[in-house]
C-alpha atoms as a PDB file:
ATOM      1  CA  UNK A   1      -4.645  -7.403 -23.176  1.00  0.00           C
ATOM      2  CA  UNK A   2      -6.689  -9.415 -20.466  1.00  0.00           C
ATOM      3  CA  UNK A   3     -10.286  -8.808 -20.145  1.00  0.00           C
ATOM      4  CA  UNK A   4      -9.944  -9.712 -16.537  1.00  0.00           C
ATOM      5  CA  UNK A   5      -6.794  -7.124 -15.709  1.00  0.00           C
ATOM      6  CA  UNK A   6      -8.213  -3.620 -14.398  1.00  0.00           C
ATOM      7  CA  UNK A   7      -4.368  -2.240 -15.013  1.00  0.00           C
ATOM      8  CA  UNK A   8      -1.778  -3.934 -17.043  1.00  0.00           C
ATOM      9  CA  UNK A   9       1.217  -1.836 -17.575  1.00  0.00           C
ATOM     10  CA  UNK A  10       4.535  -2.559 -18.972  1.00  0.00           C
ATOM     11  CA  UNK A  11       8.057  -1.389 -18.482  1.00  0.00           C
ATOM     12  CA  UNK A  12       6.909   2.115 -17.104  1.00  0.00           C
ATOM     13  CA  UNK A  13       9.424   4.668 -16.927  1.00  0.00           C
ATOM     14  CA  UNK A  14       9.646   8.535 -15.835  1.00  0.00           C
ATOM     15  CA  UNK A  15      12.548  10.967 -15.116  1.00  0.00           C
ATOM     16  CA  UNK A  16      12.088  14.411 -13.412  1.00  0.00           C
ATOM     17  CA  UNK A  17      15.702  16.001 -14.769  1.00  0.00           C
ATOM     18  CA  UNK A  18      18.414  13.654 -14.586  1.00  0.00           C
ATOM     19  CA  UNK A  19      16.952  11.824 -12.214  1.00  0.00           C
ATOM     20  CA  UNK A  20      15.252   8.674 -12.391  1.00  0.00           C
ATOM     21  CA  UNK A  21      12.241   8.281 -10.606  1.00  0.00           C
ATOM     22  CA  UNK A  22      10.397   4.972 -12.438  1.00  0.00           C
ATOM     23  CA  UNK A  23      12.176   2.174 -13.568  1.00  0.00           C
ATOM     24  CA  UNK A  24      10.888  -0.261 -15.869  1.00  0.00           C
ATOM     25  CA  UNK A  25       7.994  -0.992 -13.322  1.00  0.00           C
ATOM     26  CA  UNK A  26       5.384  -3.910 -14.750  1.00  0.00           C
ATOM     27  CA  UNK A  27       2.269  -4.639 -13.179  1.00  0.00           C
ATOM     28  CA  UNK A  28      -0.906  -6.247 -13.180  1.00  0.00           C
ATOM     29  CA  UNK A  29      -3.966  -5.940 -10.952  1.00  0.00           C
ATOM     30  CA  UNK A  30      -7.221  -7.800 -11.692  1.00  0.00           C
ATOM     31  CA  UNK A  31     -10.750  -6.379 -11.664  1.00  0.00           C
ATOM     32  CA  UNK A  32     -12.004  -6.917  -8.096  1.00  0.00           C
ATOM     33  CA  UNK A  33      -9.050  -7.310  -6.791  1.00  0.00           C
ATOM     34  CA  UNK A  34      -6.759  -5.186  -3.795  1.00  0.00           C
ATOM     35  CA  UNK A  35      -3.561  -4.835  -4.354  1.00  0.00           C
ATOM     36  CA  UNK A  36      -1.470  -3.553  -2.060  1.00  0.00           C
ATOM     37  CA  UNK A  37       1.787  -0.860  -3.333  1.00  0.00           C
ATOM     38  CA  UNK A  38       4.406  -0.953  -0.911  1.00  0.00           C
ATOM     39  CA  UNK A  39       7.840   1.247  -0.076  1.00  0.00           C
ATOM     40  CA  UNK A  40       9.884   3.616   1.614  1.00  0.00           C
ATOM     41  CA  UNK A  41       9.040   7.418   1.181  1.00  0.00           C
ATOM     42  CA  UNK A  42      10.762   8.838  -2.305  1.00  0.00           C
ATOM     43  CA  UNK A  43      10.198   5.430  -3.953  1.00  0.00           C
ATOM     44  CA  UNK A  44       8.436   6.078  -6.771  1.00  0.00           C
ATOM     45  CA  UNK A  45       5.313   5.201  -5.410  1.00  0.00           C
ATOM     46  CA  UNK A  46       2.711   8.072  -6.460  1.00  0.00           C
ATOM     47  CA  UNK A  47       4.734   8.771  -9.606  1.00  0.00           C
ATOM     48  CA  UNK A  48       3.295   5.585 -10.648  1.00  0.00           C
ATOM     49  CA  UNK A  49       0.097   5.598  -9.570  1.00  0.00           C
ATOM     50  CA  UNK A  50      -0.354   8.831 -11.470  1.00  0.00           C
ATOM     51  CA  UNK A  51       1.025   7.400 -14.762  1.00  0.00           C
ATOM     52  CA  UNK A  52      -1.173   4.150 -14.425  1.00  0.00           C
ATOM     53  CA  UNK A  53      -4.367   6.850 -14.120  1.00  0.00           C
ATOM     54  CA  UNK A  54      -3.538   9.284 -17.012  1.00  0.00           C
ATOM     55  CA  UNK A  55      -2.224  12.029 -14.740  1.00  0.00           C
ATOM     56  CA  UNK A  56       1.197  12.077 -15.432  1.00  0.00           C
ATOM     57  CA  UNK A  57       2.493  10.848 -19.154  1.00  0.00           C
ATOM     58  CA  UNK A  58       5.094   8.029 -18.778  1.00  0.00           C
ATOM     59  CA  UNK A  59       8.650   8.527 -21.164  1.00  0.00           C
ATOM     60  CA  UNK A  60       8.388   5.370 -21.761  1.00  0.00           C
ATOM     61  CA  UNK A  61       6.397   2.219 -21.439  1.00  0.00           C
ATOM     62  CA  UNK A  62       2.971   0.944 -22.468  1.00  0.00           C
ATOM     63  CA  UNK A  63      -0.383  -0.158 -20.727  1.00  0.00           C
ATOM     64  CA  UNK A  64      -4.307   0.199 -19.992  1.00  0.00           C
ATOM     65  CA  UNK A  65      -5.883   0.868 -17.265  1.00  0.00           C
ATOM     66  CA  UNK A  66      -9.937  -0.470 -17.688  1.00  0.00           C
ATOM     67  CA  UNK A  67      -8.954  -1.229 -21.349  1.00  0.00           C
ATOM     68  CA  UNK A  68      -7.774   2.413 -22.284  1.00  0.00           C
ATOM     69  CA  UNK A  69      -4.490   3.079 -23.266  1.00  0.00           C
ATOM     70  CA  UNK A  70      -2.737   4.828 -20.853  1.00  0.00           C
ATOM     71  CA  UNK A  71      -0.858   7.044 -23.664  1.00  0.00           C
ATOM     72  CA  UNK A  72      -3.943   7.787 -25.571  1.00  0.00           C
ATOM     73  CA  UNK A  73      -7.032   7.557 -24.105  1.00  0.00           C
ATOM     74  CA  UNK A  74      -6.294   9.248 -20.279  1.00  0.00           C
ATOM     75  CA  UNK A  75      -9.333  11.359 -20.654  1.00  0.00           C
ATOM     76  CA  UNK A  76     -11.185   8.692 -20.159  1.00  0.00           C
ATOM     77  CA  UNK A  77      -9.426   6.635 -17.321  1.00  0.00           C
ATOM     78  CA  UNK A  78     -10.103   9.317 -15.400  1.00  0.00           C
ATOM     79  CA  UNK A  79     -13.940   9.450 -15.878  1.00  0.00           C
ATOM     80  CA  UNK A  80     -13.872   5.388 -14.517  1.00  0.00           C
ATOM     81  CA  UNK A  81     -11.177   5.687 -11.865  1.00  0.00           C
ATOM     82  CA  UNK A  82     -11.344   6.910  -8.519  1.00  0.00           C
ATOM     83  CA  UNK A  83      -8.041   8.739  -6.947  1.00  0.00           C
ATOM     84  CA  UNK A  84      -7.697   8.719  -3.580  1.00  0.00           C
ATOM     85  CA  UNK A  85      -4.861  11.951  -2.668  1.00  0.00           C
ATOM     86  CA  UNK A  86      -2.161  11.164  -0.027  1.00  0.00           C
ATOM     87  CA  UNK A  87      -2.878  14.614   1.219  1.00  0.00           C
ATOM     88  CA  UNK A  88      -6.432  15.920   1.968  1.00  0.00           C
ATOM     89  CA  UNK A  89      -7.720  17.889  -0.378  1.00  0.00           C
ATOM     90  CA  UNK A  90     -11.157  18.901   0.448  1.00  0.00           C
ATOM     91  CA  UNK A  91     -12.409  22.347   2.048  1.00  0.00           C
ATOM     92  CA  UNK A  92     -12.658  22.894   5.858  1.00  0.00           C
ATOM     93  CA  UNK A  93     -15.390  25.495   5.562  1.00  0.00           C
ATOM     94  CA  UNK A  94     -18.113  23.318   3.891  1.00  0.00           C
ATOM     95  CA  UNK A  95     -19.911  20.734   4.865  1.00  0.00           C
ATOM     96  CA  UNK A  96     -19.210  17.010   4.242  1.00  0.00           C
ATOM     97  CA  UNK A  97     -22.697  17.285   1.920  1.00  0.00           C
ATOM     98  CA  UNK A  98     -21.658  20.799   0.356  1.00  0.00           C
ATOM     99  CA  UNK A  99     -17.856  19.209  -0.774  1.00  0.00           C
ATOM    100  CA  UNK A 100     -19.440  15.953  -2.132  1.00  0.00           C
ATOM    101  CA  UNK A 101     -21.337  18.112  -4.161  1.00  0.00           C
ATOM    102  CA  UNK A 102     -19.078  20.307  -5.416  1.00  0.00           C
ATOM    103  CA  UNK A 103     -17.741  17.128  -6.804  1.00  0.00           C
ATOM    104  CA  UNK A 104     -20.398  15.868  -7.969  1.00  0.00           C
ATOM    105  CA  UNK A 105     -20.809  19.103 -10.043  1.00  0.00           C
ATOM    106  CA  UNK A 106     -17.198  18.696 -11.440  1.00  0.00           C
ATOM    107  CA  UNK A 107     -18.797  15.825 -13.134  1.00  0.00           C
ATOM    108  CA  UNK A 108     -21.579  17.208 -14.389  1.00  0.00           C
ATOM    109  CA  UNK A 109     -23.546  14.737 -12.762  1.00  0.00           C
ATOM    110  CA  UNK A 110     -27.350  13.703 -13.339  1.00  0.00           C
ATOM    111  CA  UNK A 111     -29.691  13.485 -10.090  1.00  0.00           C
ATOM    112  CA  UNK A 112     -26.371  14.430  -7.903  1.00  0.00           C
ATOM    113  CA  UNK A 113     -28.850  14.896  -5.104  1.00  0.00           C
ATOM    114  CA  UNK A 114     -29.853  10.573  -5.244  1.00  0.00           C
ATOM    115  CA  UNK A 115     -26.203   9.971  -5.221  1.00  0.00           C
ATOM    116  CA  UNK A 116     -24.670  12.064  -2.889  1.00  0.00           C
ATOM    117  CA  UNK A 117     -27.304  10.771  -0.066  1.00  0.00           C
ATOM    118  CA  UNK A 118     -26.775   6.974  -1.039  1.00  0.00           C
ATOM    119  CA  UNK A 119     -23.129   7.505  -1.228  1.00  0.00           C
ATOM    120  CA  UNK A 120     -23.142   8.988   1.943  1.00  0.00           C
ATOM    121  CA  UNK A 121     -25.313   6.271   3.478  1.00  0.00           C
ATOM    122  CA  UNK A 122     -23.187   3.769   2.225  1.00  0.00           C
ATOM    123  CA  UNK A 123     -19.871   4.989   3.850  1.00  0.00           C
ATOM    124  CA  UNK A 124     -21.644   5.627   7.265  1.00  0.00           C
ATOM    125  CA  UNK A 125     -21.630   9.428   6.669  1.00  0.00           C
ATOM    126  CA  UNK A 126     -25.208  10.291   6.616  1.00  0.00           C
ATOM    127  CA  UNK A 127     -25.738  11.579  10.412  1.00  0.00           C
ATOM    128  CA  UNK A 128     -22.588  13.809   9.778  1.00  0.00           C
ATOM    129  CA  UNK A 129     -23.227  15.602   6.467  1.00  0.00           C
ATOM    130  CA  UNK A 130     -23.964  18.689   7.291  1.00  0.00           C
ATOM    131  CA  UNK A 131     -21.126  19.187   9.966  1.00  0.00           C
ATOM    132  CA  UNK A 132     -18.054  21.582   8.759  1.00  0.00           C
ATOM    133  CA  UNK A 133     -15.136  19.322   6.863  1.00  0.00           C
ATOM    134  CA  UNK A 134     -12.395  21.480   9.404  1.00  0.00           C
ATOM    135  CA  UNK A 135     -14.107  19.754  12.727  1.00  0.00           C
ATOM    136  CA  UNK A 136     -13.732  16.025  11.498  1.00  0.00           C
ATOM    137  CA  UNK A 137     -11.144  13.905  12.924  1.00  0.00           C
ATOM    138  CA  UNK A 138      -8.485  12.140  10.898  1.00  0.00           C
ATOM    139  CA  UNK A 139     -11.001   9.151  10.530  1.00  0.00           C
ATOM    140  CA  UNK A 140     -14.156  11.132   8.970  1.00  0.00           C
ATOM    141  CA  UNK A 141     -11.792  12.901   6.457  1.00  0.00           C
ATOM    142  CA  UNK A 142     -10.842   9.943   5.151  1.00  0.00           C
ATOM    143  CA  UNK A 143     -13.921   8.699   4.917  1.00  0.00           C
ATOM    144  CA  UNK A 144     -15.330  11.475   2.863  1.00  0.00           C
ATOM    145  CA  UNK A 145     -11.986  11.735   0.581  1.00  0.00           C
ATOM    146  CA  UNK A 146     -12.968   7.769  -0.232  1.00  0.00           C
ATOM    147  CA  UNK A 147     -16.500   8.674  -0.725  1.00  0.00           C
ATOM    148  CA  UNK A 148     -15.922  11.912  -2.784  1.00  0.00           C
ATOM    149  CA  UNK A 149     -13.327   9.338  -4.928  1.00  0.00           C
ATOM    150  CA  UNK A 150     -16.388   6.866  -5.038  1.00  0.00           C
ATOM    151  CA  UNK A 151     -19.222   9.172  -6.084  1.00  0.00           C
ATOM    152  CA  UNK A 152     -18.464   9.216  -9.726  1.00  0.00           C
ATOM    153  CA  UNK A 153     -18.895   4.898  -9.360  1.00  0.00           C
ATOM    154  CA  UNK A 154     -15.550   3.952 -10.978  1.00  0.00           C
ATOM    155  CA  UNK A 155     -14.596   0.603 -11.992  1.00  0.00           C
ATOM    156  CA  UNK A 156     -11.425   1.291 -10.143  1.00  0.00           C
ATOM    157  CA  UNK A 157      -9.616   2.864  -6.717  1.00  0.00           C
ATOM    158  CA  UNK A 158      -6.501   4.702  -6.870  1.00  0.00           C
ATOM    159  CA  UNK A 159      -5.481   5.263  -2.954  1.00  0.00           C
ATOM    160  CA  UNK A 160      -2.107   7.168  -2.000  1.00  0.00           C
ATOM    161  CA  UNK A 161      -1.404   6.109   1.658  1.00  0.00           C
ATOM    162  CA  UNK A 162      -4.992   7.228   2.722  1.00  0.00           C
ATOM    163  CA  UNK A 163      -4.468   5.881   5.887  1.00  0.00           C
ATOM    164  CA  UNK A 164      -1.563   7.833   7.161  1.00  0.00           C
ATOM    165  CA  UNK A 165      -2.469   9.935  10.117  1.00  0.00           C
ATOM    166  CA  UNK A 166      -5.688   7.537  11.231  1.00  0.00           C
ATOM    167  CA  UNK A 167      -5.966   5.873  14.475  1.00  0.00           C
ATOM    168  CA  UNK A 168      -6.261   1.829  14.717  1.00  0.00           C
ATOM    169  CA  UNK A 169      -9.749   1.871  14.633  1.00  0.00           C
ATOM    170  CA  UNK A 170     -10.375   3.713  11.702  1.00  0.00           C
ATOM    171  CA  UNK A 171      -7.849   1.793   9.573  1.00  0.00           C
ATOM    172  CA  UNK A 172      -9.639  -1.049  10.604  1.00  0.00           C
ATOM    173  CA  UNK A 173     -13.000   0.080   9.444  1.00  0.00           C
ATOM    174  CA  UNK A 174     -11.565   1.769   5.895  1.00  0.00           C
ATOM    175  CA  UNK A 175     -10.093  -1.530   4.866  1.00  0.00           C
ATOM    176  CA  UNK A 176     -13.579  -3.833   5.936  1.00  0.00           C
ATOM    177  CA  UNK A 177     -15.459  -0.934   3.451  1.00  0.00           C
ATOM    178  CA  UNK A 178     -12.249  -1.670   0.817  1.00  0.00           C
ATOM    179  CA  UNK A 179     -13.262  -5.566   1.321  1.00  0.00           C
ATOM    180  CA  UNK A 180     -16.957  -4.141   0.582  1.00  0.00           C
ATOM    181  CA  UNK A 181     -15.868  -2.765  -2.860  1.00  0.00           C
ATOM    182  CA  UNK A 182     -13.912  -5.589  -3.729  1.00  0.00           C
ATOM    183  CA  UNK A 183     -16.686  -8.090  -3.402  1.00  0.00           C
ATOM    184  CA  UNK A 184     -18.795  -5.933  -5.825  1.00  0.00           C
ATOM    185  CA  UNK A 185     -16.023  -5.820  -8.385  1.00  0.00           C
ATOM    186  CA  UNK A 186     -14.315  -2.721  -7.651  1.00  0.00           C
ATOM    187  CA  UNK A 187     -10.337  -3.181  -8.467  1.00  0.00           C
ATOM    188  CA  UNK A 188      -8.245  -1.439  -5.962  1.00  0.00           C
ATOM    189  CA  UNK A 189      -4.701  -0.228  -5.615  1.00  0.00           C
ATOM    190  CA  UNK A 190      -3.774   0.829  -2.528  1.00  0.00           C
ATOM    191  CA  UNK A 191       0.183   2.461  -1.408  1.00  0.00           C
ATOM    192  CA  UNK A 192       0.583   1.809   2.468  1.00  0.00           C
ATOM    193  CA  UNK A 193       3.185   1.627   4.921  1.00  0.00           C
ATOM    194  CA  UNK A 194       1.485  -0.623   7.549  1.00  0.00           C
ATOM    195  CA  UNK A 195       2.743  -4.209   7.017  1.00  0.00           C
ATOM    196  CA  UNK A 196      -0.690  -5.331   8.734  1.00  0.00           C
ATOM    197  CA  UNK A 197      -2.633  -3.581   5.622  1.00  0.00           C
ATOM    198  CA  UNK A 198      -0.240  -4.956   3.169  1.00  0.00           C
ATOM    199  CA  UNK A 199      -1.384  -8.467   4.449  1.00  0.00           C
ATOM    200  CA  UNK A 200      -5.105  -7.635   4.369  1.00  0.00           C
ATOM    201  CA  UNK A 201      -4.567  -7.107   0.435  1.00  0.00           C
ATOM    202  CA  UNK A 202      -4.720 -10.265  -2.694  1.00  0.00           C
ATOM    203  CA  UNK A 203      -1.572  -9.084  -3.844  1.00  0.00           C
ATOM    204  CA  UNK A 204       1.948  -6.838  -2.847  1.00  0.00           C
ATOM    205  CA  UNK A 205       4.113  -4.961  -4.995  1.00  0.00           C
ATOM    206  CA  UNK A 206       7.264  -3.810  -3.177  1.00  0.00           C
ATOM    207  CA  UNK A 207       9.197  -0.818  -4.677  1.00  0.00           C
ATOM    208  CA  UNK A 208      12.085   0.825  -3.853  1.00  0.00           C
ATOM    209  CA  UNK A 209      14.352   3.673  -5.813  1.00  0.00           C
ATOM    210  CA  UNK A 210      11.965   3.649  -8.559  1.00  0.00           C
ATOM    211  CA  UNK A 211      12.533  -0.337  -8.819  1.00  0.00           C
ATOM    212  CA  UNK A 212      10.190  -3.246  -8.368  1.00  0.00           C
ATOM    213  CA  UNK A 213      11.435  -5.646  -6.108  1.00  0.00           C
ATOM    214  CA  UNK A 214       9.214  -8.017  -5.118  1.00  0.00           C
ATOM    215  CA  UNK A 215       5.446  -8.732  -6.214  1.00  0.00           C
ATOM    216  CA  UNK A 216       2.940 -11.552  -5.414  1.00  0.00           C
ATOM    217  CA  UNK A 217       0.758 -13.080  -2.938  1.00  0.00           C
ATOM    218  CA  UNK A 218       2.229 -12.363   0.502  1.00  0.00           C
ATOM    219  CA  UNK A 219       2.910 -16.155   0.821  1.00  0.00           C
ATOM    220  CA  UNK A 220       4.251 -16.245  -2.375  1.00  0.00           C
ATOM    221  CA  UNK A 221       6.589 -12.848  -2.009  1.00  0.00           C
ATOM    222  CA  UNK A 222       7.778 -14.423   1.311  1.00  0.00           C
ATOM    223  CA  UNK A 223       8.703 -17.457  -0.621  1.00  0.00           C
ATOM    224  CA  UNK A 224      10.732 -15.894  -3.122  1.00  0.00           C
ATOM    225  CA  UNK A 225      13.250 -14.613  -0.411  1.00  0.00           C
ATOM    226  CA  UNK A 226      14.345 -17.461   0.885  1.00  0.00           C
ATOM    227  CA  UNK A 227      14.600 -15.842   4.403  1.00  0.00           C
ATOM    228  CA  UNK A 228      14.689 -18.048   7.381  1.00  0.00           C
ATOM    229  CA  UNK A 229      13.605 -16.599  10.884  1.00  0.00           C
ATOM    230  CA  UNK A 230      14.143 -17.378  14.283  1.00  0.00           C
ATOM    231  CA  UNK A 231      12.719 -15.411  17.491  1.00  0.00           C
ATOM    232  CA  UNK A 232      14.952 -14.775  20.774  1.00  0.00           C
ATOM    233  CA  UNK A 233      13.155 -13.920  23.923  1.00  0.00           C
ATOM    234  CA  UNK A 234      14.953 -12.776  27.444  1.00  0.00           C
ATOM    235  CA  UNK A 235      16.106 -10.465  29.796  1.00  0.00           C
ATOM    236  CA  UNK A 236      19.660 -10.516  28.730  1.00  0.00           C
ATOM    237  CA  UNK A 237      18.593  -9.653  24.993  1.00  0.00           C
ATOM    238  CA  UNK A 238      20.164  -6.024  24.818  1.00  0.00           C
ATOM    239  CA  UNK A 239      23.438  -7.423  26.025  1.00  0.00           C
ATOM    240  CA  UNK A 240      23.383  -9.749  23.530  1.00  0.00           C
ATOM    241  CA  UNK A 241      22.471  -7.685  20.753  1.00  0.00           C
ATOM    242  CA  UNK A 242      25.968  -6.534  19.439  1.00  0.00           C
ATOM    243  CA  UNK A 243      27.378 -10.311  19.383  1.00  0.00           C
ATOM    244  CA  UNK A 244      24.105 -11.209  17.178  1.00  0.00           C
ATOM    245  CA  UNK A 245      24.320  -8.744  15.073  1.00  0.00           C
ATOM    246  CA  UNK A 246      27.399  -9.680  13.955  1.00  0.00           C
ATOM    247  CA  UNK A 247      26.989 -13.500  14.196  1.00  0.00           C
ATOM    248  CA  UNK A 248      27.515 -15.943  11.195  1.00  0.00           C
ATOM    249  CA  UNK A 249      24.826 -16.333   8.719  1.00  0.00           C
ATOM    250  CA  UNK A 250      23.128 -13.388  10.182  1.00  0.00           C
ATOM    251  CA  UNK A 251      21.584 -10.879   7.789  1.00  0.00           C
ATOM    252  CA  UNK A 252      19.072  -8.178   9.825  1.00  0.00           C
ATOM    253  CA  UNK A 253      17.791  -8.195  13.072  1.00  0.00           C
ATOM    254  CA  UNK A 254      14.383  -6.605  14.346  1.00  0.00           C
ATOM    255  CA  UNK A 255      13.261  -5.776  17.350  1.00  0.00           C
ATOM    256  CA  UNK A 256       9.684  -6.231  18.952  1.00  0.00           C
ATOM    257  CA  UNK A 257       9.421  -5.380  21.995  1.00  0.00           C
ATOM    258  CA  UNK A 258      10.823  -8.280  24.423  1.00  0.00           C
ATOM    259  CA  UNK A 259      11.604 -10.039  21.462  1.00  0.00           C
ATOM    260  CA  UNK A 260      14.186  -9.905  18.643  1.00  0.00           C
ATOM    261  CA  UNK A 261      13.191 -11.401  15.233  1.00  0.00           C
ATOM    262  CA  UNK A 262      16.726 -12.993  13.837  1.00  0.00           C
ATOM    263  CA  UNK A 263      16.564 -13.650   9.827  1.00  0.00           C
ATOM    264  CA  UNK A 264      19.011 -14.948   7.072  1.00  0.00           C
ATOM    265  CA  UNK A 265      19.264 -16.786   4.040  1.00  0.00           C
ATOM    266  CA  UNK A 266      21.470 -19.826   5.547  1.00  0.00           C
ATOM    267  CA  UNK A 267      19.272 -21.545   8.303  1.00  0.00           C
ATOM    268  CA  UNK A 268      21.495 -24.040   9.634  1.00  0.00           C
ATOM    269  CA  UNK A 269      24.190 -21.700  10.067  1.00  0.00           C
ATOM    270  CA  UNK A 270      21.704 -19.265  11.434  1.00  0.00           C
ATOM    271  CA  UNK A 271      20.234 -21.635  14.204  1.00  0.00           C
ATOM    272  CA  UNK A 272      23.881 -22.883  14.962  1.00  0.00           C
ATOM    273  CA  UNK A 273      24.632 -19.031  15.685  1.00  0.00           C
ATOM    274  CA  UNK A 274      21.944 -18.387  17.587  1.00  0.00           C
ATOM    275  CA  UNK A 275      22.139 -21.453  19.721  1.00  0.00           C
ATOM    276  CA  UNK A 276      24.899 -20.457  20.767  1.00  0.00           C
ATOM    277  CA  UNK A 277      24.559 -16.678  21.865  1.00  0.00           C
ATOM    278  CA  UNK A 278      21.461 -18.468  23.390  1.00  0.00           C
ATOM    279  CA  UNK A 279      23.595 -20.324  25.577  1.00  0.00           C
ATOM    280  CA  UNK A 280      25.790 -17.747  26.734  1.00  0.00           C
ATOM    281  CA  UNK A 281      23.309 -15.435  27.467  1.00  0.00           C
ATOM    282  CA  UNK A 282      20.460 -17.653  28.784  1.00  0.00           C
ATOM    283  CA  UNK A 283      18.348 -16.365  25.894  1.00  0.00           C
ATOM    284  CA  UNK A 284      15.192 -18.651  24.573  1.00  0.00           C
ATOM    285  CA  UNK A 285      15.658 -19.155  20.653  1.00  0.00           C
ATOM    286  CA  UNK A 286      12.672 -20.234  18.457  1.00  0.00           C
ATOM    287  CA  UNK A 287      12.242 -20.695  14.796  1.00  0.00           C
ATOM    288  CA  UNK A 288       9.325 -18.563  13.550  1.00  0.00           C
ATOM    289  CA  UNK A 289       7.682 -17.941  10.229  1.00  0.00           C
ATOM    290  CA  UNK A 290       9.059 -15.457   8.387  1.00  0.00           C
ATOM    291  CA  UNK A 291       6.604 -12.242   8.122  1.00  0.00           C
ATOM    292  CA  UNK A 292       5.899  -9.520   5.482  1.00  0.00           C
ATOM    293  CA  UNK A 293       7.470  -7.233   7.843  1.00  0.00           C
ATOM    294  CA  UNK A 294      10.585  -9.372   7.523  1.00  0.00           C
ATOM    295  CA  UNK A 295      10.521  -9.540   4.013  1.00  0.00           C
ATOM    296  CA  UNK A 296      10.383  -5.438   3.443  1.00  0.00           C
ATOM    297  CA  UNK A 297      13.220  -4.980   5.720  1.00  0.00           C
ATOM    298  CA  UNK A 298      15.560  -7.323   3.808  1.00  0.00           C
ATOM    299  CA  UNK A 299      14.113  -5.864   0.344  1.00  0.00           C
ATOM    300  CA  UNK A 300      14.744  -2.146   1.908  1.00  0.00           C
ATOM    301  CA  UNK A 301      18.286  -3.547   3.058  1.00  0.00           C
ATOM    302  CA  UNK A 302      19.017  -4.805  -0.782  1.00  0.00           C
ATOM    303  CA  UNK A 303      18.105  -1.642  -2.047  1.00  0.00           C
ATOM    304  CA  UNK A 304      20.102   0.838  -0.144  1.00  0.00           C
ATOM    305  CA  UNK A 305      23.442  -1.706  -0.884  1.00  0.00           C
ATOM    306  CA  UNK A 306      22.530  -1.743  -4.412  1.00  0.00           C
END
């Protein structure tokens, strides 16, 4: 195994009953590195973000995760990694200071005074630690979920959609203190369903129905579609929506706003259709690069006809 891979797992697989949840997922994040776990709700997701961390035992499959094996050795892949909850889990009637110490307990840690008040310095929490967990807003939760997930100092972040729920702002600020971590060496994995998070991270995984899809740079997973796109702008667009939809060499059609984003795999016979439904409904057509966003949609669209 790499000494540079924080998680390098192979052909992961898990079934709750007869059903498949996991399917032969592989995947490789480096140390210091973000990478961003992507896909619809039901896709397998946390499943395997809990095998990859030693809380759930795969049925088959093999990997590390910070050089233990994730098979043998989970008691101690959870003393180095970090897990980040999709759901808050933290009590309402103590105080940001009282639950980080609580944790800090749990772990039987030395001096947990020292680090609980430079852990909350670092994350911005300091003037707010003694004020009751159930008063916070979205934001300050999740600030002192990723804090209580950092106070242990792991080598690694586990984070289940830990921005769901938060307002632009916030989001904004949680992934510049992700950059933060990353630049000391931190290694993070991160599920998300905001397509302007998933480009904020090194690398993408897409999964869907247990499956990986797609995984890469976001240039690179972009690439490997082969999707062209073309943008239509004008006030005749909703008219012409039905006749696009089902013009030749068309494949999925997005909306944003004023705009429609056009995609498909042929792009001559894509801009020839589109030219014309331009023309007869004095639409503006424009070829465009083709976005993450894109990309998911026609992944998602693969999946449900597979």
């Amino acid at each position: 195994m790499s000494d540079d891979l924080a998680i390098n797992v192979i052909n992961l697989n898990k079934f709750f009953g007869p059903k498949h949840v996991v399917k032969d997922v592989s995947l490789q994040v480096k140390k210091g590195e973000i990478y961003g776990f992507l896909g619809p709700n039901g896709s397998g997701k946390t499943t395997t973000i809990r095998m990859m961390c030693g809380l759930l035992t795969p049925d088959s499959g093999s990997g590390t995760c910070l050089g233990y094996d994730i098979l043998k050795e989970s008691a101690e892949i959870k003393r180095h990694v970090g897990y980040m909850t999709q759901k808050f889990s933290y009590w309402d009637d103590l105080t940001i200071r009282e639950n980080l110490d609580f944790v800090a307990r749990m772990y039987s840690m030395l001096g947990r005074s020292q680090i609980i008040n430079e852990t909350l310095e670092t994350l911005g929490l300091s003037d707010r630690a003694n004020q009751l967990t159930g008063s916070l807003s979205g934001g300050w939760k999740q600030r002192l979920a990723l804090a209580a997930s950092m106070l242990h100092k792991p080598d690694l972040l586990l984070l289940d959609e830990p921005t769901a729920g938060v307002d632009p702002s916030a989001r904004r600020d949680f992934w510049e203190e992700l950059h933060r971590l990353a630049a000391k060496g931190i290694s993070v994995l991160v599920s998300t369903h905001y397509m302007d998070e998933a480009e904020r991270c090194h690398k993408v995984a897409y999964i869907a129905y247990g499956k990986l899809l797609a995984q890469g740079a976001a240039d690179e997973v972009i690439a490997s579609q082969g999707l062209s796109t073309f943008i239509l702008k004008g006030t005749n667009l909703s008219k012409a929506m039905e006749r696009i939809e089902s013009a030749p060499g068309v494949q999925q059609t997005v909306l944003f706003g004023t705009m429609m984003h056009v995609s498909g795999l042929d792009k001559d016979l894509l801009r020839q259709s589109l030219q014309a439904a331009a023309s007869e409904y004095g639409l503006e057509v424009e070829e465009a690069d083709t976005g993450l966003e894109d990309i998911f949609i026609h992944l998602m669209k693969q999946a449900d006809s597979n």
